[in-house]
Structures are given as C-alpha cells and as structure tokens.
N, C-alpha and C. Protein backbone atom coordinates (compact mmCIF):
# COMPACT_ATOMS: atom_id res chain seq x y z
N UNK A 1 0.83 -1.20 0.00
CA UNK A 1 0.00 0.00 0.00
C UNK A 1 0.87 1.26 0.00
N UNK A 2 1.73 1.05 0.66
CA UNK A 2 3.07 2.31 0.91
C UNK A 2 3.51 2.71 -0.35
N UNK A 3 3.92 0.91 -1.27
CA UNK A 3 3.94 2.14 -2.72
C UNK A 3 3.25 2.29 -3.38
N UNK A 4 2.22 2.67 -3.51
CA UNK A 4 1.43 2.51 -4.49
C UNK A 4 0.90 4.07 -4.22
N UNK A 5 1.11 4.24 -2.91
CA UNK A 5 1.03 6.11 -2.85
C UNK A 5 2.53 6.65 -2.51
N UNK A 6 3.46 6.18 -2.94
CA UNK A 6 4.77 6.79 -3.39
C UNK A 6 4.68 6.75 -4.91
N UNK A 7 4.40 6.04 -5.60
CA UNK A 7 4.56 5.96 -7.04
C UNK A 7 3.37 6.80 -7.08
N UNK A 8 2.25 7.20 -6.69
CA UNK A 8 0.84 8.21 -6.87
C UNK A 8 1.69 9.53 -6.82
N UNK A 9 2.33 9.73 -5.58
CA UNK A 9 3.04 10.81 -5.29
C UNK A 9 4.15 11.61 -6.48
N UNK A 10 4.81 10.47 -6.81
CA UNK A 10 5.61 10.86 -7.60
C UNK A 10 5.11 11.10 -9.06
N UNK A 11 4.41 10.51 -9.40
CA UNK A 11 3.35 10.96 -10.73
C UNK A 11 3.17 12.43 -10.78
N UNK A 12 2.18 12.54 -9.73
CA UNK A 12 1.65 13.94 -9.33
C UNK A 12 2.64 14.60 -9.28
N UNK A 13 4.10 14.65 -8.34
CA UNK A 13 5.16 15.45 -8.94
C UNK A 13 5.19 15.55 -10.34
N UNK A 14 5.48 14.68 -11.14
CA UNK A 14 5.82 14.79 -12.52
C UNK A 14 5.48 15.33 -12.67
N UNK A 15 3.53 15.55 -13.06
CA UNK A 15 2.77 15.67 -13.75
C UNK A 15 2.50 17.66 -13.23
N UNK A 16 2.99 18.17 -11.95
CA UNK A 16 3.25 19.21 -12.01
C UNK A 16 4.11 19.58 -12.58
N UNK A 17 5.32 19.46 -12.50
CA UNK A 17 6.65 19.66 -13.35
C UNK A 17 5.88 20.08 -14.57
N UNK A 18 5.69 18.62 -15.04
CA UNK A 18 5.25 19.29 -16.60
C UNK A 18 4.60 20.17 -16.91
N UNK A 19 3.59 20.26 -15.71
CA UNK A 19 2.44 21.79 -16.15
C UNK A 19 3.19 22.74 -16.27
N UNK A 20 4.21 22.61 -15.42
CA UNK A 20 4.87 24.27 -14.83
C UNK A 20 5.63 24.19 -15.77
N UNK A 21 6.68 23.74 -16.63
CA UNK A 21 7.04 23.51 -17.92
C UNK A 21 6.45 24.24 -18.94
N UNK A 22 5.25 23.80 -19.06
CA UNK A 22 4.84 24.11 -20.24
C UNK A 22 4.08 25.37 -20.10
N UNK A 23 3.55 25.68 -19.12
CA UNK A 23 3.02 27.07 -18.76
C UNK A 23 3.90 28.06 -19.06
N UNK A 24 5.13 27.96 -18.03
CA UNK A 24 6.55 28.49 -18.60
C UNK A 24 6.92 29.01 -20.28
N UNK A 25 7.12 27.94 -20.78
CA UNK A 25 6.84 27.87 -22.14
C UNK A 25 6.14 28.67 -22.99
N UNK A 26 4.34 28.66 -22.32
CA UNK A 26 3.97 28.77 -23.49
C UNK A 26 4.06 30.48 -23.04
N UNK A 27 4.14 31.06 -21.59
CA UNK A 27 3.84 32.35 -20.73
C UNK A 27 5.61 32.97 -21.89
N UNK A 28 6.22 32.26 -21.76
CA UNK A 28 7.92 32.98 -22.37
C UNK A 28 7.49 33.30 -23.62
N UNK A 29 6.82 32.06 -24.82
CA UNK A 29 6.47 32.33 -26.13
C UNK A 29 5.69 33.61 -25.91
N UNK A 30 5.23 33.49 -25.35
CA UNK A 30 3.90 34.66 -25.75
C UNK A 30 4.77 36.34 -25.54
N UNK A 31 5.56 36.24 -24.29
CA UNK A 31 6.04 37.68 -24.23
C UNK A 31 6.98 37.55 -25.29
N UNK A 32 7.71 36.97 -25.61
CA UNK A 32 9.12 37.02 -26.81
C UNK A 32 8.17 37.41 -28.17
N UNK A 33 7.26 36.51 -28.76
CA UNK A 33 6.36 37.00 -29.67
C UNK A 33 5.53 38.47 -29.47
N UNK A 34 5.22 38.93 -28.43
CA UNK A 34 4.31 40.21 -28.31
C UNK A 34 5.20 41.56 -27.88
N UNK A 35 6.38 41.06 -27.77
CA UNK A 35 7.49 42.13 -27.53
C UNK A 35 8.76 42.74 -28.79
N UNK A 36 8.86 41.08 -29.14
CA UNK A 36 9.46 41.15 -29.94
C UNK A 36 9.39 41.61 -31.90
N UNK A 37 8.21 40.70 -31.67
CA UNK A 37 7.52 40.50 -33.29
C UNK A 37 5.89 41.45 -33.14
N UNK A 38 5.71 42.19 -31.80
CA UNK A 38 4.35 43.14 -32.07
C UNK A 38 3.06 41.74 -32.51
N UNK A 39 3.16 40.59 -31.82
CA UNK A 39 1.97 39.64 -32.72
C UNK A 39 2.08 38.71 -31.26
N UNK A 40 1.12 37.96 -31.14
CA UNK A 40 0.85 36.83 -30.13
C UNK A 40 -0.01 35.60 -30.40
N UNK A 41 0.18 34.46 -29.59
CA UNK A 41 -0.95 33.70 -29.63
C UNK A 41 -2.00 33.73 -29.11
N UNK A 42 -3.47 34.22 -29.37
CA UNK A 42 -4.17 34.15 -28.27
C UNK A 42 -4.48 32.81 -27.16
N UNK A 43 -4.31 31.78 -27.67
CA UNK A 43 -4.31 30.32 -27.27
C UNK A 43 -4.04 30.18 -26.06
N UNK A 44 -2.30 31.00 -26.03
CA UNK A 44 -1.14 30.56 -25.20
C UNK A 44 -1.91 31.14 -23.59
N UNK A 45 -2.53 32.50 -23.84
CA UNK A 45 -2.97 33.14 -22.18
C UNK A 45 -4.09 32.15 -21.59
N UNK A 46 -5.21 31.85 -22.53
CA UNK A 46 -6.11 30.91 -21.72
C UNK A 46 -5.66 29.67 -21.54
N UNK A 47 -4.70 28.82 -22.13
CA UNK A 47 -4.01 27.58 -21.76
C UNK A 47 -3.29 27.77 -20.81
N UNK A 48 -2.97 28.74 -20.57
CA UNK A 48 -1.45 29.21 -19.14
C UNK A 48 -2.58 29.26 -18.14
N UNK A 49 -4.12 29.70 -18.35
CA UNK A 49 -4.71 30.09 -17.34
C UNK A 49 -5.57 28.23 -16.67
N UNK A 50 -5.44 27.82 -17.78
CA UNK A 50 -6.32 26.27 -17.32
C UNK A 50 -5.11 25.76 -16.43
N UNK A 51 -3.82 25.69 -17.37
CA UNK A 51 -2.60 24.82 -16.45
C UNK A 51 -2.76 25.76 -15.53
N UNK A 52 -2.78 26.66 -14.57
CA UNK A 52 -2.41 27.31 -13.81
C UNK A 52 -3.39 26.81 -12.57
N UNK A 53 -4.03 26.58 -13.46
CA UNK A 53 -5.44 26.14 -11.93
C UNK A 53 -5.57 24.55 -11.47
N UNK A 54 -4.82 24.23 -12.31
CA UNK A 54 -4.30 22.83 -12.49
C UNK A 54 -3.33 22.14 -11.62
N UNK A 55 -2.45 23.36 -11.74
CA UNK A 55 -1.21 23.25 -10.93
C UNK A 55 -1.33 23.73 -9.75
N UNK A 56 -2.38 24.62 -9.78
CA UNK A 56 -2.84 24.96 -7.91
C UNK A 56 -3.53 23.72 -7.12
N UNK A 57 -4.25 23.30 -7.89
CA UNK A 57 -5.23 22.06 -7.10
C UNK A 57 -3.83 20.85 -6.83
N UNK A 58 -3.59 20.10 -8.13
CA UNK A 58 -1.92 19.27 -8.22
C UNK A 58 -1.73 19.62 -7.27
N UNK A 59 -1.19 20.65 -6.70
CA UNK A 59 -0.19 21.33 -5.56
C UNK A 59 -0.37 20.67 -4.21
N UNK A 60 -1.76 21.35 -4.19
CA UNK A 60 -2.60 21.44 -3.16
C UNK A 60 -2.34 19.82 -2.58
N UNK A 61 -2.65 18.93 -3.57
CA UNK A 61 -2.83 17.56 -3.00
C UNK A 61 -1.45 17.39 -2.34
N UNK A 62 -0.24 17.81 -3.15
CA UNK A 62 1.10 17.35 -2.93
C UNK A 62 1.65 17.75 -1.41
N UNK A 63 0.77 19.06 -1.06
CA UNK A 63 1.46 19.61 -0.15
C UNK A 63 0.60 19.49 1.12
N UNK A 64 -0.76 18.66 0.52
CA UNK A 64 -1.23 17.81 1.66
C UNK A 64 -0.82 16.65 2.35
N UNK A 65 -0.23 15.72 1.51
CA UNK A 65 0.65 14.63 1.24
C UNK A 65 1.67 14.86 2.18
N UNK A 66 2.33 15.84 2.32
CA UNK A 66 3.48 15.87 2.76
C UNK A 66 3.47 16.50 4.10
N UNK A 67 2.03 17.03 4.38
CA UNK A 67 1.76 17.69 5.49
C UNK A 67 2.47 19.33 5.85
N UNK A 68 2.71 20.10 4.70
CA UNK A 68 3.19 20.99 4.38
C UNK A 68 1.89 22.22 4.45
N UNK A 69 0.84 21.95 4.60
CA UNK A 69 -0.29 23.04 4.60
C UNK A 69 -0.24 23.54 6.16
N UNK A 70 -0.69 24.89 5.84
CA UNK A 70 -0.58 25.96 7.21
C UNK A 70 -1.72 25.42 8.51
N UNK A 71 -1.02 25.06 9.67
CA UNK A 71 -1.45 24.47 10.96
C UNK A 71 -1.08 25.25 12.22
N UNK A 72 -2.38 25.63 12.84
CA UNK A 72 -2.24 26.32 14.01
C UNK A 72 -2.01 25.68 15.26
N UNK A 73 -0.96 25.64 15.93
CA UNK A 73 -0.64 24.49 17.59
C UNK A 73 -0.48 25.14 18.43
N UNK A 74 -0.84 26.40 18.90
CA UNK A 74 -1.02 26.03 20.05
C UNK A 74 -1.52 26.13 20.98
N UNK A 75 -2.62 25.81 20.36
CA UNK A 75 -3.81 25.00 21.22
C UNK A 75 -3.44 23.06 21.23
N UNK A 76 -3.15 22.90 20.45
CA UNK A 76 -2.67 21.39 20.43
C UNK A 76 -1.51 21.04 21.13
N UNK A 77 -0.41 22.21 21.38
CA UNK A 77 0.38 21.82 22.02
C UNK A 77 0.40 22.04 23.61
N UNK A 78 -0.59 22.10 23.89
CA UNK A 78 -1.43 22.09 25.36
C UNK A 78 -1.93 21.52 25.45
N UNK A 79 -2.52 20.24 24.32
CA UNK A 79 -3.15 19.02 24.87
C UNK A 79 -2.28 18.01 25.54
N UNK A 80 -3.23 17.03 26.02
CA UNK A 80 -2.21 15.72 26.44
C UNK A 80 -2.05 14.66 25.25
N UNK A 81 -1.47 13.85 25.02
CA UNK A 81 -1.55 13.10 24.12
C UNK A 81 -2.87 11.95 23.38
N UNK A 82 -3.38 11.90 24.53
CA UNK A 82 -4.42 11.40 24.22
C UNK A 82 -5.49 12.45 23.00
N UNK A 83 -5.81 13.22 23.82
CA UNK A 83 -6.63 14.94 23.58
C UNK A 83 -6.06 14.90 22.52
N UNK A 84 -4.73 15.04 22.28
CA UNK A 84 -4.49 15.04 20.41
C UNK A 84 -5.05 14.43 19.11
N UNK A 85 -5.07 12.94 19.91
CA UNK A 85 -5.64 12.12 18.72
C UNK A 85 -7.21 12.25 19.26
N UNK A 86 -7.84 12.55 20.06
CA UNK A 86 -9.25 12.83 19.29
C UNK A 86 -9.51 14.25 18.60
N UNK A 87 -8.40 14.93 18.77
CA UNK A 87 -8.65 16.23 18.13
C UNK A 87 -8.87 15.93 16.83
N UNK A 88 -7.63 15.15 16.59
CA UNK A 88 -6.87 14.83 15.07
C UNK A 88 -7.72 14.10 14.12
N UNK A 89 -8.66 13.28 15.12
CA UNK A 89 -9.72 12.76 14.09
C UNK A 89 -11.11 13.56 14.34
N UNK A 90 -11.33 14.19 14.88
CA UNK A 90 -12.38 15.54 14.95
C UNK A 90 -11.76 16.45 13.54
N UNK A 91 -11.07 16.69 13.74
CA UNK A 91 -10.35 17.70 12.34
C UNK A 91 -10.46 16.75 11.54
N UNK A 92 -9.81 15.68 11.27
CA UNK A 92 -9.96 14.64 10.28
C UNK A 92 -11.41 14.39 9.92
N UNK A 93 -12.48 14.37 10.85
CA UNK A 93 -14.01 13.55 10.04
C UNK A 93 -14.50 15.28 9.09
N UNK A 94 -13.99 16.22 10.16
CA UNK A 94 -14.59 17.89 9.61
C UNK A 94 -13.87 17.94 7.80
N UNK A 95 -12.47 17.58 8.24
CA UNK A 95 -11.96 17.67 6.43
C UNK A 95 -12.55 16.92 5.68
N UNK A 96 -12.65 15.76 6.17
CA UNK A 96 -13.72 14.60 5.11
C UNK A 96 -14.77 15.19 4.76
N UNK A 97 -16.00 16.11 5.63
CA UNK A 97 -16.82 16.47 4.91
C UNK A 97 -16.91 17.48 4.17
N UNK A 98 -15.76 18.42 4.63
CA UNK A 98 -15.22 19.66 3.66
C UNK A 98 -15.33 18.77 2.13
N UNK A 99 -14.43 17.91 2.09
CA UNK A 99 -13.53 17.03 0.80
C UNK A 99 -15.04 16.81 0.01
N UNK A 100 -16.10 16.15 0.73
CA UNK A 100 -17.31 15.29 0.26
C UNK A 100 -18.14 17.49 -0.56
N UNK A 101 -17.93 18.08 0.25
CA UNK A 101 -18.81 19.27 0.01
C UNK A 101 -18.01 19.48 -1.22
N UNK A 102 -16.85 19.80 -1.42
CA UNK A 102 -16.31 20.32 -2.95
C UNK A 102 -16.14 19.30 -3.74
N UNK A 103 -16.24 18.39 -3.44
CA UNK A 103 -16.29 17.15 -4.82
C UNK A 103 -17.55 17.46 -5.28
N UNK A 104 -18.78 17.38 -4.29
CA UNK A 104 -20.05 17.51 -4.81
C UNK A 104 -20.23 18.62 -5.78
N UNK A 105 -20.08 19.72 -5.15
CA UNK A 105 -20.29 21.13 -5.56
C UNK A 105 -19.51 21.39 -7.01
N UNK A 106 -18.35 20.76 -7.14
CA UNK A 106 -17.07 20.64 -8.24
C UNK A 106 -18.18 19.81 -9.26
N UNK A 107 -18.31 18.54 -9.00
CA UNK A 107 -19.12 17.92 -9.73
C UNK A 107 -20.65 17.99 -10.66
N UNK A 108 -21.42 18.80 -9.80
CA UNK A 108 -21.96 19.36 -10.58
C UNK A 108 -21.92 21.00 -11.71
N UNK A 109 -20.64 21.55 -11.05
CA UNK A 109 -20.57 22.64 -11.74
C UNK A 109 -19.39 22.22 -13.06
N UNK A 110 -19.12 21.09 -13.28
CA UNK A 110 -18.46 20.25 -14.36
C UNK A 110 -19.66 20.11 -15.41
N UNK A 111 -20.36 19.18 -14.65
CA UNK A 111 -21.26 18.85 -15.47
C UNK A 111 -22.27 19.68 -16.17
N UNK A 112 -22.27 20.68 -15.31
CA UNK A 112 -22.97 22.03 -15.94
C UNK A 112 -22.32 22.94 -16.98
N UNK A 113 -21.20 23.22 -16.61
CA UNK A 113 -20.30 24.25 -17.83
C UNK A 113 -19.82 22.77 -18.85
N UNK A 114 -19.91 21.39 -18.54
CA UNK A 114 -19.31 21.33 -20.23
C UNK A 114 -19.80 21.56 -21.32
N UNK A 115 -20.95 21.98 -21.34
CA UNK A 115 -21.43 22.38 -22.36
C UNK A 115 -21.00 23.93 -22.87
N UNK A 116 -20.42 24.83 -21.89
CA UNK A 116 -19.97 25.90 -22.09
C UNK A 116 -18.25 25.86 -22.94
N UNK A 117 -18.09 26.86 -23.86
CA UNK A 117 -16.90 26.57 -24.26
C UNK A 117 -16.21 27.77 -24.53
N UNK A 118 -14.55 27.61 -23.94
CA UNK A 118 -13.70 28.90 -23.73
C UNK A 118 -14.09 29.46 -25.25
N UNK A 119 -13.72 30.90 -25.13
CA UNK A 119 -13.42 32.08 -26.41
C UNK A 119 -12.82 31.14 -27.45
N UNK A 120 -11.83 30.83 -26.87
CA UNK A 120 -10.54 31.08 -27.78
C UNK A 120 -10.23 29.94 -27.92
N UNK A 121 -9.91 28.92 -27.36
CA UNK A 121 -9.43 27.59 -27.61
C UNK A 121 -10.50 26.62 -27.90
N UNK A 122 -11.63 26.78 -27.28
CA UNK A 122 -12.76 26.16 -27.38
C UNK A 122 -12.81 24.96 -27.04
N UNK A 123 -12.08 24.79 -25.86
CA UNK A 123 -12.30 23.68 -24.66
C UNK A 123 -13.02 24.37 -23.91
N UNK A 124 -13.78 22.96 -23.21
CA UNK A 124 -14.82 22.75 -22.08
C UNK A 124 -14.73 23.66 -21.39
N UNK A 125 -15.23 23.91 -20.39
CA UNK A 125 -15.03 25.32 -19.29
C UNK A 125 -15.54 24.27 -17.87
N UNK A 126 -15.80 23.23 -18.43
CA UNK A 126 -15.77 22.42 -17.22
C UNK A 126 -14.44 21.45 -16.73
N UNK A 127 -13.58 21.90 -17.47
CA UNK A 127 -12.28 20.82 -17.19
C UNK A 127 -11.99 22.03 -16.32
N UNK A 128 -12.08 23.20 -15.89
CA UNK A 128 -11.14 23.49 -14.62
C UNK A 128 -12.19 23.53 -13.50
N UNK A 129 -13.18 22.64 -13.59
CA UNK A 129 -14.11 22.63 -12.08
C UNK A 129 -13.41 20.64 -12.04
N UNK A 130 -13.34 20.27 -12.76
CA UNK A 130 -13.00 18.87 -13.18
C UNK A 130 -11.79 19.14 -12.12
N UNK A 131 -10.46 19.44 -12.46
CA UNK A 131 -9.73 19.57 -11.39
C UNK A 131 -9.91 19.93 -9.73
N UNK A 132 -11.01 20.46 -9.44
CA UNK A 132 -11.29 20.54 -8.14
C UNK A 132 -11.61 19.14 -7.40
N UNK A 133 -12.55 18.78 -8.72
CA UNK A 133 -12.89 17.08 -8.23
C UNK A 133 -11.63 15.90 -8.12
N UNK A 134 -11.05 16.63 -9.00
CA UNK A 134 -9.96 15.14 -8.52
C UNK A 134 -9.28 15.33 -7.37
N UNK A 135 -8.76 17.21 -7.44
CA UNK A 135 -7.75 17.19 -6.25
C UNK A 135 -8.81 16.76 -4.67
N UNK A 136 -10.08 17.33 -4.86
CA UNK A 136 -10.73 16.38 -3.29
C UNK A 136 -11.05 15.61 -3.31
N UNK A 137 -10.82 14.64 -3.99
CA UNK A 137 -11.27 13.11 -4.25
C UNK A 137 -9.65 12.75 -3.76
N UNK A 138 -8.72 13.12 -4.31
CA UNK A 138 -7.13 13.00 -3.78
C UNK A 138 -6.85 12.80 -2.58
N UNK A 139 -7.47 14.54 -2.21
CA UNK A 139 -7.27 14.36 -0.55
C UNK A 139 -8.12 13.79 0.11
N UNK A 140 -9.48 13.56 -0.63
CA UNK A 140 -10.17 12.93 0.57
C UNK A 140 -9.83 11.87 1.30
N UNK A 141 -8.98 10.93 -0.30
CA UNK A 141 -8.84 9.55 0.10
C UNK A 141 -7.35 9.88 1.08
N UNK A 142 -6.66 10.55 0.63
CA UNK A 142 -5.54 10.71 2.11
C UNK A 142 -6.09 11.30 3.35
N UNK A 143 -6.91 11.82 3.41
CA UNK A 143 -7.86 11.75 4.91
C UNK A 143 -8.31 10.54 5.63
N UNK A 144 -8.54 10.24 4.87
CA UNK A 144 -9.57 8.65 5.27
C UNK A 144 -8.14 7.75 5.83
N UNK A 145 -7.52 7.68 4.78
CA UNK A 145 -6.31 6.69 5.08
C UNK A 145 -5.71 7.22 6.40
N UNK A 146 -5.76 8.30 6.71
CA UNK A 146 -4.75 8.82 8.02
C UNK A 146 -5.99 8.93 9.17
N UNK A 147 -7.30 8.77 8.79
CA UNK A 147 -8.14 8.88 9.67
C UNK A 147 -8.36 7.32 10.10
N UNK A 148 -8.10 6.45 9.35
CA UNK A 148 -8.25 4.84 9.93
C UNK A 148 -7.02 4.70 10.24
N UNK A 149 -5.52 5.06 9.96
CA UNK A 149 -4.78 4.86 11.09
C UNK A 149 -4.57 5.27 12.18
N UNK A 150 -5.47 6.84 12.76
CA UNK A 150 -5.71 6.99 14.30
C UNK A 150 -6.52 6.30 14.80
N UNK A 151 -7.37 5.89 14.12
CA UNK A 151 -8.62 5.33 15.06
C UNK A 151 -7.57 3.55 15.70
N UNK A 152 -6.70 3.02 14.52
CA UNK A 152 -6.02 1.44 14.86
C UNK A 152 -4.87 2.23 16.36
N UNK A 153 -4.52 3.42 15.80
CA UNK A 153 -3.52 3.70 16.81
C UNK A 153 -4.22 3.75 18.06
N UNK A 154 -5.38 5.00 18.36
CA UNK A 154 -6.60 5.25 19.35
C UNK A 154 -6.75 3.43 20.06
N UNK A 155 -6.98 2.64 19.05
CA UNK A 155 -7.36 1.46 19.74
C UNK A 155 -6.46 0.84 20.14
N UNK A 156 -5.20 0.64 19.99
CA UNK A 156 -4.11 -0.10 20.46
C UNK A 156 -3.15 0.42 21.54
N UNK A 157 -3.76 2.07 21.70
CA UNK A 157 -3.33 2.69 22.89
C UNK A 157 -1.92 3.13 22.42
N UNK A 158 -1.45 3.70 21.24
CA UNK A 158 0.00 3.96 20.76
C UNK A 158 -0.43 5.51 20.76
N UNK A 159 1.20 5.92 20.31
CA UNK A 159 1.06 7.75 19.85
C UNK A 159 1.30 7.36 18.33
C-alpha cells in the first residue's frame, strides 16, 4: 500500500513539473512574440490560465501529502496526548466532509459548464471545475487513510 502512494506521489510530482514547464513555455512564447515581433498567440494566455489552476489544485494535493499546509498548535500543544488524537480525528471527520462538500459542488458545476466553451481555444469550461474534483477526491482519500490509522492507533493505545 506504501507504494502505491509513493509511485501516486511521484506521478503527481511529474505531472506538475510538466504543467509548470509548459506554462513556462507557453507564458515565455507569448512575451518574446508580443514584444518582440508586435503579434501573439491568443491560445497561449487561456491555456497558461487552465494549467495554472491545475497546478494549484496538483499542488494542493502534494502539499497535503506531505503535510506541508498551514497548521495552528497552540492550542494542540497544550493538549495531552491522548486529547491530540481525538482532536486529530475531529479535524480529520470535519476535512472529510469539507472534501465530500467540494467534490459535490465541483461535480456538478463540471457537469454544468461542459457544455460551455472557452473564447478562444474552445475547450470545455468544465475541465477546470473537473480539477477541483480530482484534487478532493485525492485528498479525501488521504484523509480517510490517516483517519483509519488513528482510530487502529486510538485502539491499540500507541502515539
């Protein structure tokens, strides 16, 4: 199970890399062409703007993963150890239903704009609500997973 969300992990690295790559890319083409040569792609700004939201959600999961998102302690660091882990799964069941509220909410506002289509490129306008759904479907499932190993820890009496 361990790798199978190290190799998840590392995908999702990649697969930012590459956004940020090519965003890069296409954000450099566009000023070298509109500075240089007075002409641009229009393509390149709304594609920089889909990867961009892309690479925020991506992120988001990665830097959940790693436990890198902003956490307030201390109030936690005045609990006893016990008091921690029911905090931790009190916060944990509250994120799960956060996770369940924007998948939902993501999900139908997908299904609603695909029928809508950008200016300019004339892709979906639902592929960047589409990314909301995966990244809380992402984290949800890393909630859950860290929320059934407090409850085995809770029961076996460990920290």
């Amino acid at each position: 199970m361990k790798n199978i969300a190290i190799y998840t992990s590392k995908a999702l690295e990649f697969l930012v890399v590459i956004i940020l790559a090519a965003m890069s890319c296409l954000v450099f083409l566009n000023v070298v062409l509109r500075y240089g040569f007075n002409s641009s792609i229009n393509v390149t700004e709304e594609l920089s703007r889909y990867l961009f939201l892309w690479l925020v959600f991506l992120g988001a999961v990665l830097a959940f993963n790693e436990n890198r998102h902003v956490g307030v302690t201390f109030l936690m660091n005045r609990l006893s150890s016990k008091q921690r882990q029911y905090v931790h799964l009190l916060t944990d069941a509250m994120m799960l239903f956060c996770c369940y509220l924007i998948i939902d909410g993501s999900l139908i506002q997908f299904q609603l704009n695909l029928v809508n289509f950008a200016p300019i490129s004339g892709l979906p306008l639902g592929i960047s609500f589409l990314a909301s759904v995966i990244a809380g479907s992402l984290i949800g499932l890393l909630i859950l997973s860290r929320f059934c190993f407090n409850i085995v820890q809770l029961i076996k009496g460990g920290q």
